[in-house]
N, C-alpha and C. Protein backbone atom coordinates (compact mmCIF):
# COMPACT_ATOMS: atom_id res chain seq x y z
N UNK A 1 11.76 4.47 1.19
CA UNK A 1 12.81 3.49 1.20
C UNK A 1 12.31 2.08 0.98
N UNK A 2 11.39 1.35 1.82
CA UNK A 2 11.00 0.29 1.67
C UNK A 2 10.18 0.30 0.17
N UNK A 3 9.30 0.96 0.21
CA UNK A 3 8.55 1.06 -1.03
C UNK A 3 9.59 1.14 -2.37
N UNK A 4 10.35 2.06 -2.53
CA UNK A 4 11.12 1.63 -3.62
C UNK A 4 12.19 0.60 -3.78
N UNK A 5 12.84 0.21 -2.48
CA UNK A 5 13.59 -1.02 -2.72
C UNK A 5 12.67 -2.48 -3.29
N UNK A 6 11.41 -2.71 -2.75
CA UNK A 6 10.55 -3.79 -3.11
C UNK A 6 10.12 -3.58 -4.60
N UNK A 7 9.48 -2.46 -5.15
CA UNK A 7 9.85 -2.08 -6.97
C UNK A 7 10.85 -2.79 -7.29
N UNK A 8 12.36 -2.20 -6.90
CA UNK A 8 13.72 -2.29 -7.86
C UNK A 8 13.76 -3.93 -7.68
N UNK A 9 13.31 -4.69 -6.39
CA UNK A 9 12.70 -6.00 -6.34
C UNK A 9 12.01 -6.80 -7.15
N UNK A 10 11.23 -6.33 -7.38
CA UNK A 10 10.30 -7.19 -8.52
C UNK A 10 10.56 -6.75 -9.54
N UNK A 11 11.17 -5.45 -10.09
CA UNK A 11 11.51 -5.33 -11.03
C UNK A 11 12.72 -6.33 -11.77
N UNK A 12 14.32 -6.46 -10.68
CA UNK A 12 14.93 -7.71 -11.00
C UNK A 12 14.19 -8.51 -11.45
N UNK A 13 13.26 -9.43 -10.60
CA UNK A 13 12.21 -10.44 -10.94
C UNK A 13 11.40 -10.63 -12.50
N UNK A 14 11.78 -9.12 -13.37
CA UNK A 14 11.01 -8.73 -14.09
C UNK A 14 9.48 -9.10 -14.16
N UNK A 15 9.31 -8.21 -13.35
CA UNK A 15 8.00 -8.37 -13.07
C UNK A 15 7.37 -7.24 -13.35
N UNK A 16 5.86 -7.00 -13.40
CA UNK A 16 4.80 -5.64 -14.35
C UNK A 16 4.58 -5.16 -13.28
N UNK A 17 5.05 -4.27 -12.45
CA UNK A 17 4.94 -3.32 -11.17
C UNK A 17 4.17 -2.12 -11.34
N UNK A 18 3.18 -1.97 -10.57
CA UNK A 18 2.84 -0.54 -10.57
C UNK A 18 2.83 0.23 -9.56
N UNK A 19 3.45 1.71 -9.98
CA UNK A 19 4.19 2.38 -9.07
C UNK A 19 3.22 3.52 -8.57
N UNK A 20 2.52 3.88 -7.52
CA UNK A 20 1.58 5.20 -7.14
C UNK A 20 2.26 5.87 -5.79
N UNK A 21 1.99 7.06 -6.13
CA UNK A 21 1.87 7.68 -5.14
C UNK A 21 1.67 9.50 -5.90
N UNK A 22 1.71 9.99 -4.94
CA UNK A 22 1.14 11.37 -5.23
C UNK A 22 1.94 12.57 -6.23
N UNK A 23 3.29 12.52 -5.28
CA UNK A 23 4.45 12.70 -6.53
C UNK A 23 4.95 11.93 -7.32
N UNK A 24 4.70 12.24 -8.72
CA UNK A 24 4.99 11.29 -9.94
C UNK A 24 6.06 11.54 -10.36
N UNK A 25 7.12 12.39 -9.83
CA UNK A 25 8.50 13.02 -10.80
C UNK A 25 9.17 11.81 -10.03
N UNK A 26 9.36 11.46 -8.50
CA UNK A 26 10.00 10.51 -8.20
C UNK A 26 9.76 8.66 -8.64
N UNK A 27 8.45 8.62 -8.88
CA UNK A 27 8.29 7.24 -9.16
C UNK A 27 8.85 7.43 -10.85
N UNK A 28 8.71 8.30 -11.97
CA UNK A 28 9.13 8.06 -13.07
C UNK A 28 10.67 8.05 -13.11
N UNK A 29 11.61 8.64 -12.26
CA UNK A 29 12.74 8.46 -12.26
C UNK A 29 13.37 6.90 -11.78
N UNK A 30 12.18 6.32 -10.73
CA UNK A 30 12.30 5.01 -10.65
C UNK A 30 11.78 3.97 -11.32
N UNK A 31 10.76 4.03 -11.77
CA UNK A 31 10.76 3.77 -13.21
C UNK A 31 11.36 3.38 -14.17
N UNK A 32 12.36 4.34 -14.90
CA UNK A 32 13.27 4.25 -15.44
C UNK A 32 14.65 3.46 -14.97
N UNK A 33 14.81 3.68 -13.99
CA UNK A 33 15.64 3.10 -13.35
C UNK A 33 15.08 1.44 -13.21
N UNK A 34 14.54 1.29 -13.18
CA UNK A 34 13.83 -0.50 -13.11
C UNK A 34 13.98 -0.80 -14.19
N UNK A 35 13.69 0.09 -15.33
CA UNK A 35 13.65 -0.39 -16.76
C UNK A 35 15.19 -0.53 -17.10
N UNK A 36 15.79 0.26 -16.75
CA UNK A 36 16.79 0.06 -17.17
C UNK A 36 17.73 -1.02 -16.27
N UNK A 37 17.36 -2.02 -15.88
CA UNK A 37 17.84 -3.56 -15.01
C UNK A 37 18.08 -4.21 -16.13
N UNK A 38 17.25 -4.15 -17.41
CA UNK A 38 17.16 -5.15 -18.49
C UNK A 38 16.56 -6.73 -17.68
N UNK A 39 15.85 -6.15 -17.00
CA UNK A 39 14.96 -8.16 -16.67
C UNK A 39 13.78 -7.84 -17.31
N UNK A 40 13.65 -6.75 -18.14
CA UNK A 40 12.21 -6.99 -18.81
C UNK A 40 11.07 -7.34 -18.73
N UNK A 41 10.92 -6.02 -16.79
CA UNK A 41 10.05 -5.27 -16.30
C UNK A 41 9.51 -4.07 -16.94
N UNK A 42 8.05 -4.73 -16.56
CA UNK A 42 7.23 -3.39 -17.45
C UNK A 42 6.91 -2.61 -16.29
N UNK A 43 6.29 -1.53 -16.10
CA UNK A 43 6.16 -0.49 -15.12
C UNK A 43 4.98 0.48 -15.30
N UNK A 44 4.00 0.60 -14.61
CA UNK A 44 2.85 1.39 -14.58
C UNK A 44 2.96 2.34 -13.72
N UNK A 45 3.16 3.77 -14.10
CA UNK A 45 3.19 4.97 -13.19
C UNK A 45 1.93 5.89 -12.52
N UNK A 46 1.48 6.03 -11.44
CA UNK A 46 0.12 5.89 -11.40
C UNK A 46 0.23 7.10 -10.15
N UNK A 47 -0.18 8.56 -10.62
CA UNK A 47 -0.37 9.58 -9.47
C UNK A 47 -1.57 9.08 -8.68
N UNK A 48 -1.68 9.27 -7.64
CA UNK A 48 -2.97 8.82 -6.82
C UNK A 48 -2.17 9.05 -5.37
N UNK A 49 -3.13 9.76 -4.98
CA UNK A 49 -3.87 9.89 -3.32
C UNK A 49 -4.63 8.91 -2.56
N UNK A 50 -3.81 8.45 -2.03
CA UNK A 50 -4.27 7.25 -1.18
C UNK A 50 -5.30 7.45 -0.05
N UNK A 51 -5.51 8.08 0.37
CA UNK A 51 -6.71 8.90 0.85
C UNK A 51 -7.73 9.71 0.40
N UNK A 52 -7.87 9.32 -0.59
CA UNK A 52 -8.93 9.52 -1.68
C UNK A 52 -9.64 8.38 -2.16
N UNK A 53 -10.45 7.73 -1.85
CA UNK A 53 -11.25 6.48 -2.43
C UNK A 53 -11.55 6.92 -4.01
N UNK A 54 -11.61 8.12 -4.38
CA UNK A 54 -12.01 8.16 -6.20
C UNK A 54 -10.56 7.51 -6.60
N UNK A 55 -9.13 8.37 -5.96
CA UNK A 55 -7.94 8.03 -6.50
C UNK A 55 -7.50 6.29 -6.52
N UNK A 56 -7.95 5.78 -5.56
CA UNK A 56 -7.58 4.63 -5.54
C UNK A 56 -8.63 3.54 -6.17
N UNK A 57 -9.69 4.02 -7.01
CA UNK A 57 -10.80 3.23 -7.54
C UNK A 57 -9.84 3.40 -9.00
N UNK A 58 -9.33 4.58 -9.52
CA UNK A 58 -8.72 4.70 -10.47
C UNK A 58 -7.38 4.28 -10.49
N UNK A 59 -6.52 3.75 -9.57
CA UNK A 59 -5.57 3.29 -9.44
C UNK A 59 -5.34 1.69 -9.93
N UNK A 60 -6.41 1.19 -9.28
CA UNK A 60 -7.16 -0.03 -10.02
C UNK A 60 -7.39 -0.16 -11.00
N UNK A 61 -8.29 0.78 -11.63
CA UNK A 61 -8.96 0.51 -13.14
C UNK A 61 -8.03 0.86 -13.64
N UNK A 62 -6.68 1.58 -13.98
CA UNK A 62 -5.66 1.86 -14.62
C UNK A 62 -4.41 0.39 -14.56
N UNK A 63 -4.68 -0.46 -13.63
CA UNK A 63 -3.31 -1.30 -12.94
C UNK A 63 -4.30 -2.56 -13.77
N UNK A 64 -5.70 -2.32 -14.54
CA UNK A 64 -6.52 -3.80 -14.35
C UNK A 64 -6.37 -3.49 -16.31
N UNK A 65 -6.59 -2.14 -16.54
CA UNK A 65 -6.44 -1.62 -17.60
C UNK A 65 -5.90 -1.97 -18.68
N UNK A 66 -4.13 -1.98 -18.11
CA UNK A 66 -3.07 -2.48 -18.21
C UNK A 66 -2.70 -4.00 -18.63
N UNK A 67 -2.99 -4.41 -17.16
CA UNK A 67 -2.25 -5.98 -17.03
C UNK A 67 -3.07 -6.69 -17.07
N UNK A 68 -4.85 -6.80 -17.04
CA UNK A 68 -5.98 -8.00 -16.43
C UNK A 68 -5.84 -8.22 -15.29
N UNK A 69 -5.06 -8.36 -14.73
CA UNK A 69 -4.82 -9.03 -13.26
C UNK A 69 -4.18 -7.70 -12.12
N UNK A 70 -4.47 -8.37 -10.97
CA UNK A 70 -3.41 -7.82 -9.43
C UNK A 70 -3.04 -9.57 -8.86
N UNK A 71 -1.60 -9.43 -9.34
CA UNK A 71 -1.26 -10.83 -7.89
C UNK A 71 -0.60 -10.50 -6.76
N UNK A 72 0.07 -9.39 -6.69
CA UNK A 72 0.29 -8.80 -5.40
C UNK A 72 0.22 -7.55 -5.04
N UNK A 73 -0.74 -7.28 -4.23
CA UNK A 73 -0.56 -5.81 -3.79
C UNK A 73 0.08 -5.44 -2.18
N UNK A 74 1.00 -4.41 -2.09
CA UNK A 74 2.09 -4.09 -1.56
C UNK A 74 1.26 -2.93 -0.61
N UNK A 75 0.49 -3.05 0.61
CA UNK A 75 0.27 -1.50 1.19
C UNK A 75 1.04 -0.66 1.90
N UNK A 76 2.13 -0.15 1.15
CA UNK A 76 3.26 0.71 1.28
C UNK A 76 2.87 1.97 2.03
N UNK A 77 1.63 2.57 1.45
CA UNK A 77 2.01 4.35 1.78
C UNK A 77 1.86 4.24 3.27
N UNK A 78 2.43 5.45 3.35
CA UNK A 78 1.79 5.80 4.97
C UNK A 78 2.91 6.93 5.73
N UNK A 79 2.69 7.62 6.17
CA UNK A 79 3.60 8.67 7.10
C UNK A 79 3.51 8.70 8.39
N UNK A 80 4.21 9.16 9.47
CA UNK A 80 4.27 9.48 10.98
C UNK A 80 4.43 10.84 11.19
N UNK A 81 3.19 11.68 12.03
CA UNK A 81 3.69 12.71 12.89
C UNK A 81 3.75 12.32 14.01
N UNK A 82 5.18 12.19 14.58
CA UNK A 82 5.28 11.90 15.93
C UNK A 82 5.45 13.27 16.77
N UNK A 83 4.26 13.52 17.81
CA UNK A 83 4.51 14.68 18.68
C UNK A 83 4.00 14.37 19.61
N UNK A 84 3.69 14.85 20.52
CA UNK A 84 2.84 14.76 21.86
C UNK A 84 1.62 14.89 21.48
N UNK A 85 0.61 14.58 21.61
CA UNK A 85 -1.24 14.20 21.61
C UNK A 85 -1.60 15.85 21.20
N UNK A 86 -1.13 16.41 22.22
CA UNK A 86 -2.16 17.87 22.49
C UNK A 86 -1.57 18.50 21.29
N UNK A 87 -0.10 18.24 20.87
CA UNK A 87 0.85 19.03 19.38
C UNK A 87 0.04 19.31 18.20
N UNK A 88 -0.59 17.94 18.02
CA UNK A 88 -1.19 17.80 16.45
C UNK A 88 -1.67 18.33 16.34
N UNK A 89 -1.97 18.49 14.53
CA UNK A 89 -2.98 19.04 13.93
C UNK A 89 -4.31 18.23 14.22
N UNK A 90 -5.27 18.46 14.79
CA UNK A 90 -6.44 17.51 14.41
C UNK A 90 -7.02 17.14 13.12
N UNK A 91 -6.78 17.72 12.13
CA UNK A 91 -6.78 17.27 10.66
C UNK A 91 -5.35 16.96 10.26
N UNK A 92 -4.23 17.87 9.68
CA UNK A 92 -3.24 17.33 9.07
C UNK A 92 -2.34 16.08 9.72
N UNK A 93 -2.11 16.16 11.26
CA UNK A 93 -1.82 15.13 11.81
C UNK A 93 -2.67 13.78 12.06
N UNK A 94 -3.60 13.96 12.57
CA UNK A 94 -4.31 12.95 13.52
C UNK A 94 -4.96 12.37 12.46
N UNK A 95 -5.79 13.02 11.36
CA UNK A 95 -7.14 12.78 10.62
C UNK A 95 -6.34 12.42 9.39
N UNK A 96 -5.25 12.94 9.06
CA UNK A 96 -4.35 12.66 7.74
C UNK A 96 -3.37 11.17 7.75
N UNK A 97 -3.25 10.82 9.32
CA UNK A 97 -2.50 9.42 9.25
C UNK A 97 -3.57 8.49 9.10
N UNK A 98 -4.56 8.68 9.84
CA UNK A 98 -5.73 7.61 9.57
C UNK A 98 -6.38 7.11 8.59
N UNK A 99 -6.56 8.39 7.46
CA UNK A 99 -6.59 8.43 5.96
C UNK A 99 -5.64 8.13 5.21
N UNK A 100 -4.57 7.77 5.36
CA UNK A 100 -3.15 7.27 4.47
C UNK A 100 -3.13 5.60 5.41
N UNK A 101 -2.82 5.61 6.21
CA UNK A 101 -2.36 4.53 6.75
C UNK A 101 -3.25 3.81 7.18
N UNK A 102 -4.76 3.70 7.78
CA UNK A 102 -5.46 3.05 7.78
C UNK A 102 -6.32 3.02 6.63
N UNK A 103 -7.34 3.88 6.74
CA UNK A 103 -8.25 4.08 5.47
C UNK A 103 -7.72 3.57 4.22
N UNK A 104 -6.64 3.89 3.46
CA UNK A 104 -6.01 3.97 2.10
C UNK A 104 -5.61 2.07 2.31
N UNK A 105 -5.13 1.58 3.52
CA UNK A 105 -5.01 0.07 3.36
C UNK A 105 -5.93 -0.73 2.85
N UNK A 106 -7.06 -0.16 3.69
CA UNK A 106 -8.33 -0.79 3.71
C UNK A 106 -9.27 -0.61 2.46
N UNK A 107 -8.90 0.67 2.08
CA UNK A 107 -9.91 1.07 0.63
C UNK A 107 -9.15 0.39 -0.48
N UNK A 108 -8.10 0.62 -0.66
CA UNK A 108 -6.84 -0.39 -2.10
C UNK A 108 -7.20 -1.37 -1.85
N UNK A 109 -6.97 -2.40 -0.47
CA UNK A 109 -7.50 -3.68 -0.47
C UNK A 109 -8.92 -3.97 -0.92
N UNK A 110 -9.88 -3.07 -0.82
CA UNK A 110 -10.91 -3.63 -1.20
C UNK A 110 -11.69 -3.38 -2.32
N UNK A 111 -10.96 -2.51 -2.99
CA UNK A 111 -10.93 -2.42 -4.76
C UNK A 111 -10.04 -3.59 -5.15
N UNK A 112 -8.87 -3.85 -4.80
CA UNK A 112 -8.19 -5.16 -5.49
C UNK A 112 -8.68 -6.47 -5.18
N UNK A 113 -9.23 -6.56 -4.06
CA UNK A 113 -9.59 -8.01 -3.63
C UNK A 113 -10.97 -8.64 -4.51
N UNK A 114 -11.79 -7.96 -5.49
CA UNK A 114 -12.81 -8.81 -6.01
C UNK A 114 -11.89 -9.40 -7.66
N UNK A 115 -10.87 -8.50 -7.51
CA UNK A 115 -10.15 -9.54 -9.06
C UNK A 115 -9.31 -10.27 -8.34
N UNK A 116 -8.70 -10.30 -7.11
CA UNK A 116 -7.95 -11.98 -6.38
C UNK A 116 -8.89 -12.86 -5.93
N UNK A 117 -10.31 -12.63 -5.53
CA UNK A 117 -11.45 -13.48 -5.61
C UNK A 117 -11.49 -14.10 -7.04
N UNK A 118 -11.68 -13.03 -8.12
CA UNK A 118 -12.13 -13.73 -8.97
C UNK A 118 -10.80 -14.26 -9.55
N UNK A 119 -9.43 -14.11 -9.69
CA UNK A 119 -8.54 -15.05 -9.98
C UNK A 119 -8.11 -16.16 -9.10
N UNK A 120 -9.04 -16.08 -8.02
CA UNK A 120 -8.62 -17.28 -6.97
C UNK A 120 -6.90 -17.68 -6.46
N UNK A 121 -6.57 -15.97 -6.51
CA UNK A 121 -5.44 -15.97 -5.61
C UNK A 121 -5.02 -14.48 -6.05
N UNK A 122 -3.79 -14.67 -5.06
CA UNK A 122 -3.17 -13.22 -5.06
C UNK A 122 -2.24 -13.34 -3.16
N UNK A 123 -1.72 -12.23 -3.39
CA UNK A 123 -0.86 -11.94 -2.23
C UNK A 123 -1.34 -10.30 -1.93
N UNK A 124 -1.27 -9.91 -0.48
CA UNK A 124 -1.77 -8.50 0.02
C UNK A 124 -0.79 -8.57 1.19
N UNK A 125 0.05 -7.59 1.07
CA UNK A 125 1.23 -7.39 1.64
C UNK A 125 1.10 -5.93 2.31
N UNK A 126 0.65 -5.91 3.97
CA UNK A 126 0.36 -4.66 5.03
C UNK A 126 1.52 -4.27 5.49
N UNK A 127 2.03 -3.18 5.40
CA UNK A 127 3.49 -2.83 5.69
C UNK A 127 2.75 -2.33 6.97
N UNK A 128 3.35 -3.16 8.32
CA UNK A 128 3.01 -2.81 9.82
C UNK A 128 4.15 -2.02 10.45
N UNK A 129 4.04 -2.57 11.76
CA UNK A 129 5.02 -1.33 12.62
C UNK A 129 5.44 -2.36 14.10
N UNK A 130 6.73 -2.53 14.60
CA UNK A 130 6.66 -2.52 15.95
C UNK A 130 5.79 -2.10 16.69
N UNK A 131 5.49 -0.18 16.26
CA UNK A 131 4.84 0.65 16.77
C UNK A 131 3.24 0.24 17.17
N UNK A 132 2.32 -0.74 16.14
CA UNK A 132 1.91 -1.42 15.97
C UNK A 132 1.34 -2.24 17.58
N UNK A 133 2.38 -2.79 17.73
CA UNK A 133 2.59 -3.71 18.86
C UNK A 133 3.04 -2.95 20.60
N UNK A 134 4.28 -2.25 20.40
CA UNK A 134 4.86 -1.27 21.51
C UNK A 134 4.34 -0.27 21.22
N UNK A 135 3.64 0.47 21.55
CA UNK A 135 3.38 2.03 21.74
C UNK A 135 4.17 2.93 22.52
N UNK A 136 4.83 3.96 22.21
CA UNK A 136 5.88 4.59 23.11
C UNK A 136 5.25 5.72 22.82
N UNK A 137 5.65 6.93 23.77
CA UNK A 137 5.21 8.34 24.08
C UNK A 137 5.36 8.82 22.49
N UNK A 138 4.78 10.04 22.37
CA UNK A 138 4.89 11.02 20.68
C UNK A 138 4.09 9.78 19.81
N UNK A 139 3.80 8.72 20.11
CA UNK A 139 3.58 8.00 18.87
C UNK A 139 2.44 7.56 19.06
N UNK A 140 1.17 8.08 19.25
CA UNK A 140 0.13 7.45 20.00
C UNK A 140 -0.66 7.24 18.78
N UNK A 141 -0.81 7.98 17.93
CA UNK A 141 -1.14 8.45 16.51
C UNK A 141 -1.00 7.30 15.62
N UNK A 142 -0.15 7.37 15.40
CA UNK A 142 0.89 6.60 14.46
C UNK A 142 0.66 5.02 14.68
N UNK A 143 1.16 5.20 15.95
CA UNK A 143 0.57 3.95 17.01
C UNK A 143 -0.46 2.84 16.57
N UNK A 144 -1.70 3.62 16.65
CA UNK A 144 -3.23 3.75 16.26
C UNK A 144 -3.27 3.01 14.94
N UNK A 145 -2.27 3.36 14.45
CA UNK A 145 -2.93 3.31 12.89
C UNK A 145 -2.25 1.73 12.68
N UNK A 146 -1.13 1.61 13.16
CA UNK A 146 0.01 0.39 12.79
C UNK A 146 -1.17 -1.00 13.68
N UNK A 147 -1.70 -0.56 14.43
CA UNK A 147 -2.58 -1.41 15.60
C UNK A 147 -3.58 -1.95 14.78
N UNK A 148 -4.43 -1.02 14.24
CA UNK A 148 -5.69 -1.02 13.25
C UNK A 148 -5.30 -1.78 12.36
N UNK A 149 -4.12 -1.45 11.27
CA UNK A 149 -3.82 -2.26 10.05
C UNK A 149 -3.34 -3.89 10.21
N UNK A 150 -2.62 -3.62 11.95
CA UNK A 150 -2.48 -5.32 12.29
C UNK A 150 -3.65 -6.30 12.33
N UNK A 151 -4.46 -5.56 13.04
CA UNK A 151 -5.99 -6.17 13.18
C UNK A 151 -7.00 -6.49 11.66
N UNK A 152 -6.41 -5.57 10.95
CA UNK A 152 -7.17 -5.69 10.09
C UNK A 152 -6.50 -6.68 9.33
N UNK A 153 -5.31 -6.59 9.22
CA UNK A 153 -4.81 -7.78 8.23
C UNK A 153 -5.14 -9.31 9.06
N UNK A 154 -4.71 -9.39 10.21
CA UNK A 154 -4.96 -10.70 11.00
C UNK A 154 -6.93 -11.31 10.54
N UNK A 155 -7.72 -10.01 10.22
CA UNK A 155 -8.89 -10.58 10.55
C UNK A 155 -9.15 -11.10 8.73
N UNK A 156 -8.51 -9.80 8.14
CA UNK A 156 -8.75 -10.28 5.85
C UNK A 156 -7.75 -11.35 5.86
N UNK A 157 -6.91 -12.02 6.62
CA UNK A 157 -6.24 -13.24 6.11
C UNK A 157 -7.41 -14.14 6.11
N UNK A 158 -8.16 -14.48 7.59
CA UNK A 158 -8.54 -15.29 7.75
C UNK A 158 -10.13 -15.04 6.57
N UNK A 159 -10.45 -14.18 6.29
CA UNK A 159 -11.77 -14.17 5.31
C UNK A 159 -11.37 -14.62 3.83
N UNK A 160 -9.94 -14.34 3.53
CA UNK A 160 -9.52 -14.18 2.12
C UNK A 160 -9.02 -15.56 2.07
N UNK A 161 -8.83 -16.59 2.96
CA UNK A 161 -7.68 -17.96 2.44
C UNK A 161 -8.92 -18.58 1.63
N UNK A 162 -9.78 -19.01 2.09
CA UNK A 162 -10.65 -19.79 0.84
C UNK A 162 -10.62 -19.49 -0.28
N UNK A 163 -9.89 -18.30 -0.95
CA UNK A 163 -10.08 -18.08 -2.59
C UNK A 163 -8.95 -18.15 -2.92
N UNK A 164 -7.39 -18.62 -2.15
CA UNK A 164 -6.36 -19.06 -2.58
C UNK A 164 -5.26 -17.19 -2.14
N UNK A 165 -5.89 -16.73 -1.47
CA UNK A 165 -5.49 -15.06 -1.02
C UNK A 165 -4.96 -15.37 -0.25
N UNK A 166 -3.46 -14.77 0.25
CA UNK A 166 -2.53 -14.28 1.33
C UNK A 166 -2.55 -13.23 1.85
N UNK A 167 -2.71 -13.15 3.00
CA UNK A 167 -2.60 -12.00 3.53
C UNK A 167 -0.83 -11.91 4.73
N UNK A 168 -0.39 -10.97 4.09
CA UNK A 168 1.42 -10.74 5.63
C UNK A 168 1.13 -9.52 5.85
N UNK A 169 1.87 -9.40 6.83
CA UNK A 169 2.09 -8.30 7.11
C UNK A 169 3.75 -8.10 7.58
């Protein structure tokens, strides 16, 4: 939801968006749908596993490929298994949010951040969580991860402003 309303966003804007995630039948239908706004947005469709550091090195070299540049990158992905602690999977739950939602923030950011160094700006946009902040029962997980990505963005704002870089969350 958020992730594709911010597309159909910059797409109005006509702006050169690139769209990843793992299933590609839904981003090409949105896609199309952006294209067809007529603001004369271009659109890069890009399968990749965000928990994959090869996928997201190529996510880059395909988005740099393209356009020369990143001026904003959006860290959208991420999922919740909310259950009780002892429920999870210790891999598909526990080990799979940490790898999408932490890891995958942190690895995209730091393939994109040496071309907003070297363009001496850019925007890096951490999609956080209440959860983040309040931790409530079933969500300890999830929790974890929204906590980590706060910290981490609070600490890459403050390293990234000297080269003209934003960091929100």
């Amino acid at each position: 939801g958020i992730g594709e309303a911010t597309a159909r966003q910059f797409g109005r804007e006509g702006a050169k968006v690139v769209l990843a995630a793992r299933r590609v039948d839904k981003l090409q239908t949105l896609a199309e749908e952006i294209k067809g706004m007529g603001a004369g947005a271009d659109i890069l469709v890009v399968q990749a596993d965000l928990s994959k550091l090869e996928d997201i090195q190529s996510l880059v070299k395909q988005t740099l490929d393209k356009y020369s540049r990143i001026d904003i990158l959006v860290n959208n992905a991420g999922f919740g298994r909310l259950d009780w602690l002892e429920n999870l999977d210790p891999v598909k739950d526990i080990q799979g949010q940490f790898d999408v939602n932490v890891m995958g923030v942190i690895q995209t950011t730091r393939q994109a951040l040496p071309v907003m160094i070297k363009q001496r700006s850019g925007s890096i946009i951490n999609m956080c969580s209440m959860a983040g902040l309040v931790a409530t029962p079933t969500y300890s997980i999830y929790a974890a991860c929204k906590h980590a990505v706060h910290g981490f963005s609070e600490a890459l704002r403050r390293e990234v402003k000297p080269w003209g870089i934003d960091v929100s969350m």
